[in-house]
PDB file of N, CA and C in Angstrom:
ATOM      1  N   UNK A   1      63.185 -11.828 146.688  1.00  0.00           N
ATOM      2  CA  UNK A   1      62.959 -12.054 145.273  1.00  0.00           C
ATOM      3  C   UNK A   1      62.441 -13.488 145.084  1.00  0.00           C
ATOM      4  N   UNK A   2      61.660 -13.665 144.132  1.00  0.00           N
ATOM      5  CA  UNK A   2      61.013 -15.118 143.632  1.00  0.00           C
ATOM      6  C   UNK A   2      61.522 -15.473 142.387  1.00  0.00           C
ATOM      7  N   UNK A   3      61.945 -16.997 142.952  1.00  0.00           N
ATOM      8  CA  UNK A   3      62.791 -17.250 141.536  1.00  0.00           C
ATOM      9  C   UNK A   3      61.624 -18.088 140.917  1.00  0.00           C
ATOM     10  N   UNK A   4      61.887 -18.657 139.629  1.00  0.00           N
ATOM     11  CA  UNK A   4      60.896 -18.486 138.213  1.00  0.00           C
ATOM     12  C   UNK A   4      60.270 -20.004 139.076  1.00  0.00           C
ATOM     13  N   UNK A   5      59.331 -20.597 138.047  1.00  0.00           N
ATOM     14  CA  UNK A   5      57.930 -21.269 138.354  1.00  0.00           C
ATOM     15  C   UNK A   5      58.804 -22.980 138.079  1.00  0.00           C
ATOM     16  N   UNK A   6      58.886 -23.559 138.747  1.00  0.00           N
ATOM     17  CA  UNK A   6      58.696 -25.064 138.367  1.00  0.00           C
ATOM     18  C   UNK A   6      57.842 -25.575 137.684  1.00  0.00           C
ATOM     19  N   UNK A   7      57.877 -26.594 136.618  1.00  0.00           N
ATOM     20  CA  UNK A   7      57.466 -26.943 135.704  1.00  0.00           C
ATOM     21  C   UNK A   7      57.770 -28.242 135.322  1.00  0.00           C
ATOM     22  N   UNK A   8      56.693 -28.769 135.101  1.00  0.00           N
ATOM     23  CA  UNK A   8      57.524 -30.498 134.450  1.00  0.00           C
ATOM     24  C   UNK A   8      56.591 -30.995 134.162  1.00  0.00           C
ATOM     25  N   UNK A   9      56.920 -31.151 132.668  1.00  0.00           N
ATOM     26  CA  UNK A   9      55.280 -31.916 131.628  1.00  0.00           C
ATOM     27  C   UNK A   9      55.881 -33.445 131.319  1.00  0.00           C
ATOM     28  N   UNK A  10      54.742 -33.730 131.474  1.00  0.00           N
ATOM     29  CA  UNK A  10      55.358 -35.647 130.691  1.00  0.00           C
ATOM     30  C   UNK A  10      53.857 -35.761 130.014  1.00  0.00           C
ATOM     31  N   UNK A  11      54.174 -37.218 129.573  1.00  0.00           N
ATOM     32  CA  UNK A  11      53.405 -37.489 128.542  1.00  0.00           C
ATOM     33  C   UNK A  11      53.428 -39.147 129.371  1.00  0.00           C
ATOM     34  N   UNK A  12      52.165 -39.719 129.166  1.00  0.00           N
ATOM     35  CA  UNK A  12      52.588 -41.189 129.681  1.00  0.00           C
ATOM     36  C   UNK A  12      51.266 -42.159 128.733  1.00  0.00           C
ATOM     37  N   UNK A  13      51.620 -43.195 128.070  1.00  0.00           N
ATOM     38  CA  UNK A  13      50.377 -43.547 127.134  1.00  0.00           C
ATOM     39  C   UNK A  13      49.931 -44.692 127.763  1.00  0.00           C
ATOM     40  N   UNK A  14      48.168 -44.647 128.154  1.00  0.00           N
ATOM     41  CA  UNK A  14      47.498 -44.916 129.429  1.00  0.00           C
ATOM     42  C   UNK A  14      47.102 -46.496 128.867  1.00  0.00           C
ATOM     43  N   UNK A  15      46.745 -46.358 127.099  1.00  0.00           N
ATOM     44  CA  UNK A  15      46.410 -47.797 127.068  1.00  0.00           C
ATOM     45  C   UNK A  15      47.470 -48.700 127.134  1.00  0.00           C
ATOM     46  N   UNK A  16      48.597 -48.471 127.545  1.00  0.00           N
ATOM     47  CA  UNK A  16      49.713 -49.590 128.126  1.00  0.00           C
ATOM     48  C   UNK A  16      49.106 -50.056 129.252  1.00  0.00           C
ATOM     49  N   UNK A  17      49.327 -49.087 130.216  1.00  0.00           N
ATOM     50  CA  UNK A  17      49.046 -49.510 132.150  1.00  0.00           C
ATOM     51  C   UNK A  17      48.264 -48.682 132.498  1.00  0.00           C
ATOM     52  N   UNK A  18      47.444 -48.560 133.677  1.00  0.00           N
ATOM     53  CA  UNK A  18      46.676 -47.607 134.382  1.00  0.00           C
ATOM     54  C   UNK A  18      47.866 -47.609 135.466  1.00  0.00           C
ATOM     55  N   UNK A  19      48.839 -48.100 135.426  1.00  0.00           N
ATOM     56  CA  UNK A  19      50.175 -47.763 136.711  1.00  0.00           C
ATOM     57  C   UNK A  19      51.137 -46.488 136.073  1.00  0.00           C
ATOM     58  N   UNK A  20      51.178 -45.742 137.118  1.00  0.00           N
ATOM     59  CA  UNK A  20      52.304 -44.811 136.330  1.00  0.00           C
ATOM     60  C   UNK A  20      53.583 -44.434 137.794  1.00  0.00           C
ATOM     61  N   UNK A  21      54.942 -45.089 137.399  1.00  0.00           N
ATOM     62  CA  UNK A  21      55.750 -44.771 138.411  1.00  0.00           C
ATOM     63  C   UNK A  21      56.461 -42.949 138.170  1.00  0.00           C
ATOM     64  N   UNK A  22      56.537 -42.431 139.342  1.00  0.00           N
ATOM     65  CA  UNK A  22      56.976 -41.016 138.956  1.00  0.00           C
ATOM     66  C   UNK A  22      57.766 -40.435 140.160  1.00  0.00           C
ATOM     67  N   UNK A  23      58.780 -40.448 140.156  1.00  0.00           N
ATOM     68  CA  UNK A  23      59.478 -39.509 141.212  1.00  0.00           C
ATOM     69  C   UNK A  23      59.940 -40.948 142.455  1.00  0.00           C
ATOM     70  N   UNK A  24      59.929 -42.067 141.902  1.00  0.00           N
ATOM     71  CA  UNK A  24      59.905 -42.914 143.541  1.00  0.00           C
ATOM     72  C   UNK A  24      57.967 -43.369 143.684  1.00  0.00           C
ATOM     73  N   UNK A  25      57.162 -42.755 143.164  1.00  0.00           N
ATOM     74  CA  UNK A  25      55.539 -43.450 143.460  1.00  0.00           C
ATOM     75  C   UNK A  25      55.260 -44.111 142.579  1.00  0.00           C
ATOM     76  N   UNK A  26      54.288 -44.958 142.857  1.00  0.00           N
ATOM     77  CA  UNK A  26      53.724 -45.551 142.136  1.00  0.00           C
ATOM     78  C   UNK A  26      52.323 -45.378 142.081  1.00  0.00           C
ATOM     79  N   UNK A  27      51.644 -44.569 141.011  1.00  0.00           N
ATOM     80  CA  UNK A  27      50.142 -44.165 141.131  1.00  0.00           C
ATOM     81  C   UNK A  27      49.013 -45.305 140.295  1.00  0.00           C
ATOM     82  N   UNK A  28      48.123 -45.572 140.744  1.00  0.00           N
ATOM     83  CA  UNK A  28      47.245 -46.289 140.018  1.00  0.00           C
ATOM     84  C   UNK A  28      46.383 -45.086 139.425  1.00  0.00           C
ATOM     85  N   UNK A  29      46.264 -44.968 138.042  1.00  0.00           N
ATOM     86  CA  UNK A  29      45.005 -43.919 137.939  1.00  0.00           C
ATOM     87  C   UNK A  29      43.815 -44.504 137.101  1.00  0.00           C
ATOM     88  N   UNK A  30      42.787 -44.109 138.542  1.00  0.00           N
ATOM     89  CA  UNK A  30      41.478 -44.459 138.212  1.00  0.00           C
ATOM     90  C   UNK A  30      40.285 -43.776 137.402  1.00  0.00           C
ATOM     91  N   UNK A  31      40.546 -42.454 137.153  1.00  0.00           N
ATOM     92  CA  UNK A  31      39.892 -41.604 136.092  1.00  0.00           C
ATOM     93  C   UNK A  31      40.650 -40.696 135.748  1.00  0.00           C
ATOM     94  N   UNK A  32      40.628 -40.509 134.531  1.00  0.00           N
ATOM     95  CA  UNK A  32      40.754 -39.064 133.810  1.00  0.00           C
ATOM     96  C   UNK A  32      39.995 -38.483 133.106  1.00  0.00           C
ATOM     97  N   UNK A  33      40.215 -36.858 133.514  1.00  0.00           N
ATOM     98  CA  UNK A  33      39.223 -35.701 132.175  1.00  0.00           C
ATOM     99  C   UNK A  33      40.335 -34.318 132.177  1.00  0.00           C
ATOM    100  N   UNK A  34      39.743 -34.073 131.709  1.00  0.00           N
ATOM    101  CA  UNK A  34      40.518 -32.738 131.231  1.00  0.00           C
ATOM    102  C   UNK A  34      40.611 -32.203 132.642  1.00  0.00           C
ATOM    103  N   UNK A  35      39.620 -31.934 133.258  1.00  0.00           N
ATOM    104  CA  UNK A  35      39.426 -31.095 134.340  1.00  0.00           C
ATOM    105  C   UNK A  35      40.151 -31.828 135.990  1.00  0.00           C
ATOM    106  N   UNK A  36      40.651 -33.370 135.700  1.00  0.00           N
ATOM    107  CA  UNK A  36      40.502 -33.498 136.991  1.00  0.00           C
ATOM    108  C   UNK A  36      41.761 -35.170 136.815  1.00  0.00           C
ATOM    109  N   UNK A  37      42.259 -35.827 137.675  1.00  0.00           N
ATOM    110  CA  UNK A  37      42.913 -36.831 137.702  1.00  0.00           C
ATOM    111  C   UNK A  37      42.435 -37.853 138.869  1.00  0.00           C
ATOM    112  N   UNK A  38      41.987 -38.792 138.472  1.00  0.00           N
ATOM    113  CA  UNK A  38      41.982 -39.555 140.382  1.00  0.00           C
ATOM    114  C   UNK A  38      42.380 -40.895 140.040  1.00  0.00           C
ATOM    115  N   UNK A  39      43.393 -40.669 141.211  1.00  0.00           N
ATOM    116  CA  UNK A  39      44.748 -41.940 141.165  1.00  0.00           C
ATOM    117  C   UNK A  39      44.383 -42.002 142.670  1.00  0.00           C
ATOM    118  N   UNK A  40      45.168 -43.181 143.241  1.00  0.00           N
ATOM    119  CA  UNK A  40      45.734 -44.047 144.149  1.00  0.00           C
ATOM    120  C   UNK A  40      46.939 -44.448 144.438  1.00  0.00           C
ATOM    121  N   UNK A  41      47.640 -43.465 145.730  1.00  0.00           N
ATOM    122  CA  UNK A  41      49.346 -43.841 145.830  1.00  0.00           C
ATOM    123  C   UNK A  41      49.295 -45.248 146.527  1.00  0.00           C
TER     124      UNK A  41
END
């Protein structure tokens, strides 16, 4: 049997930092679009 879907939304407001710590990382993110994210651990 498969148990249900993991999930976990946040919200993080970008014109503070382009740093976002999450889980223990620390990501630099260098673009965003709807379609796509590119960070740097």
């Amino acid at each position: 049997m498969v148990g249900p879907a993991f999930n976990n939304n946040v919200e993080y407001d970008m014109s503070e930092s382009a740093q976002i710590g999450y889980k223990g990382m620390l990501l630099e993110i260098i673009e965003t679009t709807n379609q796509h994210i590119k960070y740097k651990v």
